[in-house]
PDB file of N, CA and C in Angstrom:
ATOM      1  N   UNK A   1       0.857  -1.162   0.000  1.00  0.00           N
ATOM      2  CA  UNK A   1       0.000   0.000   0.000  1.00  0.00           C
ATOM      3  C   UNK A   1       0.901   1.222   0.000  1.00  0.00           C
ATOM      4  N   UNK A   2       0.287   2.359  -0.967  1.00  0.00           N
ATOM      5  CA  UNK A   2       1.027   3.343  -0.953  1.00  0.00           C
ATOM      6  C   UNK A   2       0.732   4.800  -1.031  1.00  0.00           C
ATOM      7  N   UNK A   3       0.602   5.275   0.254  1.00  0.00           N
ATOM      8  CA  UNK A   3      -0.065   6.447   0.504  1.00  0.00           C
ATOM      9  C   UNK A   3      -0.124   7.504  -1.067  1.00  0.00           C
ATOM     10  N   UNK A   4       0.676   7.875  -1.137  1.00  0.00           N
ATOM     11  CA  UNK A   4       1.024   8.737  -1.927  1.00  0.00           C
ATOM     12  C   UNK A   4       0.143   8.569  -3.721  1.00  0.00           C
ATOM     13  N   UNK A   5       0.356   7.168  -3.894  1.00  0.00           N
ATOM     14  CA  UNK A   5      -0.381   6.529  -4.947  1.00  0.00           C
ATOM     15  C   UNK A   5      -1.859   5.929  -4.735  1.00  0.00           C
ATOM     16  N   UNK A   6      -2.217   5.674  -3.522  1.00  0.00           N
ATOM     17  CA  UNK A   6      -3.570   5.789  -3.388  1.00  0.00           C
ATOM     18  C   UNK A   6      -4.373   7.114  -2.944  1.00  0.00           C
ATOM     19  N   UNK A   7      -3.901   8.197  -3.106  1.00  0.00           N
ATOM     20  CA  UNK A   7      -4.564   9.351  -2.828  1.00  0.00           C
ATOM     21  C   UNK A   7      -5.202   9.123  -3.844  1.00  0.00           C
ATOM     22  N   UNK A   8      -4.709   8.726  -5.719  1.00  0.00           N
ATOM     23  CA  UNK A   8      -5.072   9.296  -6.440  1.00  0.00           C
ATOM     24  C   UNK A   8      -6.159   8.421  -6.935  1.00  0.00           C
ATOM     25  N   UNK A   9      -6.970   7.213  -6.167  1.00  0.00           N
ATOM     26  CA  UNK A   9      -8.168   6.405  -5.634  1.00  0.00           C
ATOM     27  C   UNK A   9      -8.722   6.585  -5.200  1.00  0.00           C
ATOM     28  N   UNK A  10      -8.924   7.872  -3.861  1.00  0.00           N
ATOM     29  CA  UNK A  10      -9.438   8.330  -2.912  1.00  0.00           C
ATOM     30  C   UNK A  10      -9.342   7.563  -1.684  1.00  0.00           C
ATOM     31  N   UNK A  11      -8.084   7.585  -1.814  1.00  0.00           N
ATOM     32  CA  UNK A  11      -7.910   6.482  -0.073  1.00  0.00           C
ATOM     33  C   UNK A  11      -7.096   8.139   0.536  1.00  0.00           C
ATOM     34  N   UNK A  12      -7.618   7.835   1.716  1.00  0.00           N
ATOM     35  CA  UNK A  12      -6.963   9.230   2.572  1.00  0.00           C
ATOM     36  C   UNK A  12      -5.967   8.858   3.836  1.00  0.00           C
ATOM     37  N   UNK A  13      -5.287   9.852   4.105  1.00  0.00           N
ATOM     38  CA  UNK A  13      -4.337   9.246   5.507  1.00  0.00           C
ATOM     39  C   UNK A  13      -5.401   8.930   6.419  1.00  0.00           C
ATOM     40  N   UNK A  14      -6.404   9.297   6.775  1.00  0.00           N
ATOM     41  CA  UNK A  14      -7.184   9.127   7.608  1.00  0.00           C
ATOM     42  C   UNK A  14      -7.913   7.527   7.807  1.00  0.00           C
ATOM     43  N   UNK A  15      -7.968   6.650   6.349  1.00  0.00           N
ATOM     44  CA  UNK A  15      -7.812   5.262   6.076  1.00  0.00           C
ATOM     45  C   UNK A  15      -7.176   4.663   6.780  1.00  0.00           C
ATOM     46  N   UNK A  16      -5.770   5.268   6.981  1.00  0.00           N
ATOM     47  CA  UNK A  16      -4.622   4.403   7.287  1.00  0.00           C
ATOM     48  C   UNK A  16      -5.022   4.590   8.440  1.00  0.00           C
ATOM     49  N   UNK A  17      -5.490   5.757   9.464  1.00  0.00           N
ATOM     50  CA  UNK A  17      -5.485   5.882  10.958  1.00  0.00           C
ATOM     51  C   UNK A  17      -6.571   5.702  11.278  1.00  0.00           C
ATOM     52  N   UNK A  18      -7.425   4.665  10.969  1.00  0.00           N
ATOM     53  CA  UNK A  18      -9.117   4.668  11.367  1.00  0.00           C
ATOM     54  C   UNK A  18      -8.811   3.229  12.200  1.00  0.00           C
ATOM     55  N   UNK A  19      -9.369   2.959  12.953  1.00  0.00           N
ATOM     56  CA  UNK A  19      -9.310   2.228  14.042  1.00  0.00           C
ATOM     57  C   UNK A  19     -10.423   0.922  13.282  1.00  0.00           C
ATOM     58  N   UNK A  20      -9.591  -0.180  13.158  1.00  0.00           N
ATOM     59  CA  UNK A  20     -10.482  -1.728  12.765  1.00  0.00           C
ATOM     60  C   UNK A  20     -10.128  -3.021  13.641  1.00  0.00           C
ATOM     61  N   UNK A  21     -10.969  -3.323  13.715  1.00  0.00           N
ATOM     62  CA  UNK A  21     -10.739  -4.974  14.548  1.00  0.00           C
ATOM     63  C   UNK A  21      -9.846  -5.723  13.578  1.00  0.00           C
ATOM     64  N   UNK A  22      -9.394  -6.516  14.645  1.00  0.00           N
ATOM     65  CA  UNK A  22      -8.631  -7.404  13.792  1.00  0.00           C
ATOM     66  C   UNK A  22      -8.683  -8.609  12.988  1.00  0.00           C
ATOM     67  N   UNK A  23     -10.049  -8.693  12.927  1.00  0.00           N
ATOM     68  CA  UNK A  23     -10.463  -9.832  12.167  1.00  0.00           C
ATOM     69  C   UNK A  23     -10.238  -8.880  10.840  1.00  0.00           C
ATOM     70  N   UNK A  24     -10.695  -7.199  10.401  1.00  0.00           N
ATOM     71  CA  UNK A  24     -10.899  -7.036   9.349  1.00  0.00           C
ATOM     72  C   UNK A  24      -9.784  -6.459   8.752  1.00  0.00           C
ATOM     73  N   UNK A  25      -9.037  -6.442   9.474  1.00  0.00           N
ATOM     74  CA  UNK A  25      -7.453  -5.887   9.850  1.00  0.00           C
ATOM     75  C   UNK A  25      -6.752  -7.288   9.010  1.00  0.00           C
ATOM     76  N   UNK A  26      -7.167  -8.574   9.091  1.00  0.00           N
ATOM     77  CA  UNK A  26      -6.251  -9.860   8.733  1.00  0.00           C
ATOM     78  C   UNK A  26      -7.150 -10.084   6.997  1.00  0.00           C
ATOM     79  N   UNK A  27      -8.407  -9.617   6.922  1.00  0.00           N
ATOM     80  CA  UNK A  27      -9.165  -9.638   5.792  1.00  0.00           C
ATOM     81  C   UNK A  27      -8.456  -9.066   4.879  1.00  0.00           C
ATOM     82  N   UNK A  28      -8.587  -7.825   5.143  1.00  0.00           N
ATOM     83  CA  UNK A  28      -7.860  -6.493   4.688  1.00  0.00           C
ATOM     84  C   UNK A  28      -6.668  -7.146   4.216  1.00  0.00           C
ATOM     85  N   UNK A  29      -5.557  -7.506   4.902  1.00  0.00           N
ATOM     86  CA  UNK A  29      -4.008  -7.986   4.351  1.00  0.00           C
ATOM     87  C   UNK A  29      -4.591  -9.105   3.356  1.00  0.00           C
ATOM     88  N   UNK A  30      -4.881  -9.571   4.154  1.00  0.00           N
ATOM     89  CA  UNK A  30      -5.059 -10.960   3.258  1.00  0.00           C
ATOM     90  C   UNK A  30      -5.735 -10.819   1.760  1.00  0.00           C
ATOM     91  N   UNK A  31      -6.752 -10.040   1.725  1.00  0.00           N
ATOM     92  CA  UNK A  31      -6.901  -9.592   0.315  1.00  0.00           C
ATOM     93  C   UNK A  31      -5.692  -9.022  -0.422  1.00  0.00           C
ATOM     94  N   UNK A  32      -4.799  -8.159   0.242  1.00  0.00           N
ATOM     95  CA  UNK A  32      -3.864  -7.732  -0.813  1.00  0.00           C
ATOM     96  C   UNK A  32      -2.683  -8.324  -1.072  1.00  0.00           C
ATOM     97  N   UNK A  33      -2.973  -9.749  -0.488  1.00  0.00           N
ATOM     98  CA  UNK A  33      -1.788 -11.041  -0.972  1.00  0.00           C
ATOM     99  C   UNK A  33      -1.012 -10.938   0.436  1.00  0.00           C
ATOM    100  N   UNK A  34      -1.314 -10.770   1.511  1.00  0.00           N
ATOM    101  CA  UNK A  34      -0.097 -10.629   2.830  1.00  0.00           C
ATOM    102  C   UNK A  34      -0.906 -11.618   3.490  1.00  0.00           C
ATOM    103  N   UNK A  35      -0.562 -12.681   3.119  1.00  0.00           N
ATOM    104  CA  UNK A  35      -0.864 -13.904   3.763  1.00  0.00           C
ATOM    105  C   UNK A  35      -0.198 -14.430   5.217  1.00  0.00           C
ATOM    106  N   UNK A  36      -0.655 -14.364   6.113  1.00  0.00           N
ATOM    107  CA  UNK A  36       0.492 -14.036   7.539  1.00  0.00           C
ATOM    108  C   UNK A  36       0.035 -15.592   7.719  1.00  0.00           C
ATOM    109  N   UNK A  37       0.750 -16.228   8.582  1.00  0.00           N
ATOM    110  CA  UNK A  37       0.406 -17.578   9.347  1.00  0.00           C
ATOM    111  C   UNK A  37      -0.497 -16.800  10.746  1.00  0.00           C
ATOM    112  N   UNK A  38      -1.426 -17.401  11.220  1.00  0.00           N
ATOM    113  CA  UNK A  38      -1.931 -16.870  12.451  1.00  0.00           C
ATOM    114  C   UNK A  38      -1.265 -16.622  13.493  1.00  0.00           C
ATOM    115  N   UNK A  39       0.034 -17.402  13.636  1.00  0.00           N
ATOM    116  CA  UNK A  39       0.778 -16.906  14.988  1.00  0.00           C
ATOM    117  C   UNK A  39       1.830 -15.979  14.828  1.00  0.00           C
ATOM    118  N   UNK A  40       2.145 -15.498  13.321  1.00  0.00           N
ATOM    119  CA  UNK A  40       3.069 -14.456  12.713  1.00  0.00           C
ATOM    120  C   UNK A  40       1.764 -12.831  12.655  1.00  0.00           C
ATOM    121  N   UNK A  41       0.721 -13.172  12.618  1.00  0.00           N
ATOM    122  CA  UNK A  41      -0.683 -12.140  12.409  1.00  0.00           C
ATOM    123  C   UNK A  41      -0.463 -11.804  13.728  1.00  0.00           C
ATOM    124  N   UNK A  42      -0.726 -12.482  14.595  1.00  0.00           N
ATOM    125  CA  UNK A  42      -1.009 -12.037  15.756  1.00  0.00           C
ATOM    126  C   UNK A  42       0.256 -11.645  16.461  1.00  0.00           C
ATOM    127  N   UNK A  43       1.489 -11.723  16.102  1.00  0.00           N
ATOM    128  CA  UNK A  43       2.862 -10.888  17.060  1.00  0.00           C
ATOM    129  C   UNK A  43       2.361  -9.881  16.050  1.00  0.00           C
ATOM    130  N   UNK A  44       2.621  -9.073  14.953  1.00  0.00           N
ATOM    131  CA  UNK A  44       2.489  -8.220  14.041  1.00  0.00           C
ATOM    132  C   UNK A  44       1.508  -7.058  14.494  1.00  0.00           C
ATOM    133  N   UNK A  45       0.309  -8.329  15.104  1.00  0.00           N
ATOM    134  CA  UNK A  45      -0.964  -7.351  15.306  1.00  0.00           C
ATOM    135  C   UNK A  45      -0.765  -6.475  16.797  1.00  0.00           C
ATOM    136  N   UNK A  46      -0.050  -7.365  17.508  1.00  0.00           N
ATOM    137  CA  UNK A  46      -0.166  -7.383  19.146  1.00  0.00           C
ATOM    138  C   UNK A  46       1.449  -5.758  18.828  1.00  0.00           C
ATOM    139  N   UNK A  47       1.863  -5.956  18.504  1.00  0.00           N
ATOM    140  CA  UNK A  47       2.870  -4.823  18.073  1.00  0.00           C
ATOM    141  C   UNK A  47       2.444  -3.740  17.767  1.00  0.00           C
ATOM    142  N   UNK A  48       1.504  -4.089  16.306  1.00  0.00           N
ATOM    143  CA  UNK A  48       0.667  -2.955  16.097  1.00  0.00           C
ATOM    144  C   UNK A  48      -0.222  -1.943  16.888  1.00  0.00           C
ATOM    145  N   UNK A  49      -0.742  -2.796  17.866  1.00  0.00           N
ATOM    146  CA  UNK A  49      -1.423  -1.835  19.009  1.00  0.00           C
ATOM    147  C   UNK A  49      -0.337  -1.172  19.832  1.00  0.00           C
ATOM    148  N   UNK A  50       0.366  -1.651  20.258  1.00  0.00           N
ATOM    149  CA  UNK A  50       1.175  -0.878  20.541  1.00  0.00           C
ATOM    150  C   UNK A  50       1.829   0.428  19.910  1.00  0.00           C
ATOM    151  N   UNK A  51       2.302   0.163  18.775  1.00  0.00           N
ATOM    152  CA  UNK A  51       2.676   1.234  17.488  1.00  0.00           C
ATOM    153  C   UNK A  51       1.430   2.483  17.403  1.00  0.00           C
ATOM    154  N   UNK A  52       0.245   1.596  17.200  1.00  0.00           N
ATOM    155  CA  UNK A  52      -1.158   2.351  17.155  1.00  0.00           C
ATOM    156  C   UNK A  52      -1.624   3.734  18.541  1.00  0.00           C
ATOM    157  N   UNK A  53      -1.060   3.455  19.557  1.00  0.00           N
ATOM    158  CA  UNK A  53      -1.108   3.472  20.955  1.00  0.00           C
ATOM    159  C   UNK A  53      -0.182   4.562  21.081  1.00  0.00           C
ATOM    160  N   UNK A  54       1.346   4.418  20.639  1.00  0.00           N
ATOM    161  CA  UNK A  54       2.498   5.729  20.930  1.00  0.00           C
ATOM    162  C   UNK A  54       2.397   6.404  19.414  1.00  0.00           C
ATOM    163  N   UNK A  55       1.866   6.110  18.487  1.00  0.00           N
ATOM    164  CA  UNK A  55       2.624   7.044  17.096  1.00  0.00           C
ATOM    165  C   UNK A  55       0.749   7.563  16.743  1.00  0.00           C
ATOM    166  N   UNK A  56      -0.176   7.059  17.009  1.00  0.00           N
ATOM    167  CA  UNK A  56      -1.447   7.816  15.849  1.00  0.00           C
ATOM    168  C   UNK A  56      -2.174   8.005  17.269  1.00  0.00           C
ATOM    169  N   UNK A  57      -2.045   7.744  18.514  1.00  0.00           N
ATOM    170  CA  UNK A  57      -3.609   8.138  19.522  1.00  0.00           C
ATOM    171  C   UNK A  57      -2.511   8.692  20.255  1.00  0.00           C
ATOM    172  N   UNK A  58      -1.257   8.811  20.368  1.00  0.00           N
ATOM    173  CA  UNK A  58      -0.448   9.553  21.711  1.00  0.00           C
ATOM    174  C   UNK A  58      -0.507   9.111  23.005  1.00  0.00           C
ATOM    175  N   UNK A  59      -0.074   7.918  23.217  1.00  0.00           N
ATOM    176  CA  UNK A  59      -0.478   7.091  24.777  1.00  0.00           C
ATOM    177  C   UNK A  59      -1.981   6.539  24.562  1.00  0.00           C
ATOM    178  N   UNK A  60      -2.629   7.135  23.935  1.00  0.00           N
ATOM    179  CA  UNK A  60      -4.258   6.366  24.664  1.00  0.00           C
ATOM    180  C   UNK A  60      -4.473   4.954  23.722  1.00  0.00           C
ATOM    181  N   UNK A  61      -4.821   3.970  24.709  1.00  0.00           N
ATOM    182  CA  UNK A  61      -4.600   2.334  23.873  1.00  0.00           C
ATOM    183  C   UNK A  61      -5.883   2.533  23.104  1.00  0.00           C
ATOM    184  N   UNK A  62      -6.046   1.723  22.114  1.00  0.00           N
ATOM    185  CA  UNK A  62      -7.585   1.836  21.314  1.00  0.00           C
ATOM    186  C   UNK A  62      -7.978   0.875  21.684  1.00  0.00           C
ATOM    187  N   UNK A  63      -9.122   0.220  21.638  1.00  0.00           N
ATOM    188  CA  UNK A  63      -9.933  -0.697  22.383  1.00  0.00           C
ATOM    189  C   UNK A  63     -10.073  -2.154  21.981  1.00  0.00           C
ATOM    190  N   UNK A  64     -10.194  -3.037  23.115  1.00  0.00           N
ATOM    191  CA  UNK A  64      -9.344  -4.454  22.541  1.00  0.00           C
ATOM    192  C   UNK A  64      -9.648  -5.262  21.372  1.00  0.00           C
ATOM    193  N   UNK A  65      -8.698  -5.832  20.881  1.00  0.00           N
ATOM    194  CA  UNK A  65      -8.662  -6.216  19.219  1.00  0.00           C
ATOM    195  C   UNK A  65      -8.936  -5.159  18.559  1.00  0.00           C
ATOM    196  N   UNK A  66      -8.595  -4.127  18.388  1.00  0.00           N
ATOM    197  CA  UNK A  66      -8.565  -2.871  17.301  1.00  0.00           C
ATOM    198  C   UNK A  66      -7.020  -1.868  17.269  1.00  0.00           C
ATOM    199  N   UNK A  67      -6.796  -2.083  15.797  1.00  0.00           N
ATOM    200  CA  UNK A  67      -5.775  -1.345  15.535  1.00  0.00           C
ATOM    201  C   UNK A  67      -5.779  -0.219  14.261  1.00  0.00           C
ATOM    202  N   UNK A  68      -4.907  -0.247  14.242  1.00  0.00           N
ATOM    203  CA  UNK A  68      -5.288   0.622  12.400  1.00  0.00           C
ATOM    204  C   UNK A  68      -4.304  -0.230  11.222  1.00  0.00           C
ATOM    205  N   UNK A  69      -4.242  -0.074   9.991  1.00  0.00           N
ATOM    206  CA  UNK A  69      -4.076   0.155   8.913  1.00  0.00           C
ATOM    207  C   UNK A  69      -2.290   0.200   9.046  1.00  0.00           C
ATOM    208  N   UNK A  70      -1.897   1.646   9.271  1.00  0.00           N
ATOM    209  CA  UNK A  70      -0.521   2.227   9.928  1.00  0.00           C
ATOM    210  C   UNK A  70      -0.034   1.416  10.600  1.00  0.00           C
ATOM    211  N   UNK A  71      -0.354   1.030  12.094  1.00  0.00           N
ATOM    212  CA  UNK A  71       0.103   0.326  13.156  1.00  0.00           C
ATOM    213  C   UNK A  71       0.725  -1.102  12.413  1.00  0.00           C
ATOM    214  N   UNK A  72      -0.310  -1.856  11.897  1.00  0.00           N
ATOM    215  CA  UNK A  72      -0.086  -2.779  10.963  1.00  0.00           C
ATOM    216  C   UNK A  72       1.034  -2.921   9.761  1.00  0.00           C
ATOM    217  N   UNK A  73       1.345  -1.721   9.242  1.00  0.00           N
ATOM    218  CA  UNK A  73       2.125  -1.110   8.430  1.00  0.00           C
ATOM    219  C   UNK A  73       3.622  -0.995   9.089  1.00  0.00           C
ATOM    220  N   UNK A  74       3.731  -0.473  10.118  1.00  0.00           N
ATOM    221  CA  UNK A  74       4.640  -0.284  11.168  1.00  0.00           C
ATOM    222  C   UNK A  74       5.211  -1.121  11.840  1.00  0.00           C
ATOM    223  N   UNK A  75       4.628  -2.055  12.323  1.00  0.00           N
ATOM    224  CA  UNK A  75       4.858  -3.131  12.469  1.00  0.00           C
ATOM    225  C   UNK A  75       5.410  -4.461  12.043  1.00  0.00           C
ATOM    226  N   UNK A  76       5.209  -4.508  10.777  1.00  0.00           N
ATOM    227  CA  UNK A  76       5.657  -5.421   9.758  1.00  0.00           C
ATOM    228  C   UNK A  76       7.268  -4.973   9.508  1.00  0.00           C
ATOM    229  N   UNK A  77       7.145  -3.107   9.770  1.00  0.00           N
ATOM    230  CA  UNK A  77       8.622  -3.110   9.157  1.00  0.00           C
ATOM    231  C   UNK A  77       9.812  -3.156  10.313  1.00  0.00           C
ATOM    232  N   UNK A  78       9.028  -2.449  11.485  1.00  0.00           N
ATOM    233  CA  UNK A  78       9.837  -2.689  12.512  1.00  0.00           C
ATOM    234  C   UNK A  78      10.425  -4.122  12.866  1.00  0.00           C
ATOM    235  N   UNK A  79       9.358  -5.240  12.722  1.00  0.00           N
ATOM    236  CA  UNK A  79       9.743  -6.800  13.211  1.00  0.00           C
ATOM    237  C   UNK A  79      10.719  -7.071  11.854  1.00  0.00           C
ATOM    238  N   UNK A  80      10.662  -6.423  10.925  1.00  0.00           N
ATOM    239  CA  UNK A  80      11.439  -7.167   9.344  1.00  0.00           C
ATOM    240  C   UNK A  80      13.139  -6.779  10.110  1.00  0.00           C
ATOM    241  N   UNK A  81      12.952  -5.886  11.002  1.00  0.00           N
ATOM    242  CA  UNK A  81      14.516  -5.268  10.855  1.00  0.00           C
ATOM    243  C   UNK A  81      14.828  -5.830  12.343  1.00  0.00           C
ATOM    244  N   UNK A  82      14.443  -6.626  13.313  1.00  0.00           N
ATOM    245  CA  UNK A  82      14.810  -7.312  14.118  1.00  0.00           C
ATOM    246  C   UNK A  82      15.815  -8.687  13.657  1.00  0.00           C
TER     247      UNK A  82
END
């Protein structure tokens, strides 16, 4: 996904920072070919709230099983470079 190139679709930053459960959060990837194993989804996801938590709400946690788009995004790249 690519901010910059989906503006011109009408996807907005605000997409990326909208708060989704994680069932639709694993839909979502999984439609665009990011096929995770469930126990690789769920460190990714469990990260992501976190990510979601200090970088798009400023400390405040979002509510359980819900992350964003970003967090998810963030996550993937942070764990790639571990």
């Amino acid at each position: 996904m690519f901010p910059a190139t989906d503006l011109n679709i009408g996807v907005q930053e605000a997409d990326f920072t909208k708060l989704m459960h994680k069932n639709e959060l694993k839909s979502l990837f999984d439609r665009l070919g990011y096929n995770y194993r469930p126990a690789k989804f769920n460190a990714i996801f469990n990260k992501s709230v976190q990510l979601t938590s200090d970088q798009i709400l400023k400390g405040a946690f979002p509510p359980p099983d819900f992350s964003t788009v970003r967090g998810i995004m963030l996550a993937v790249v942070e764990m790639h470079d571990l």
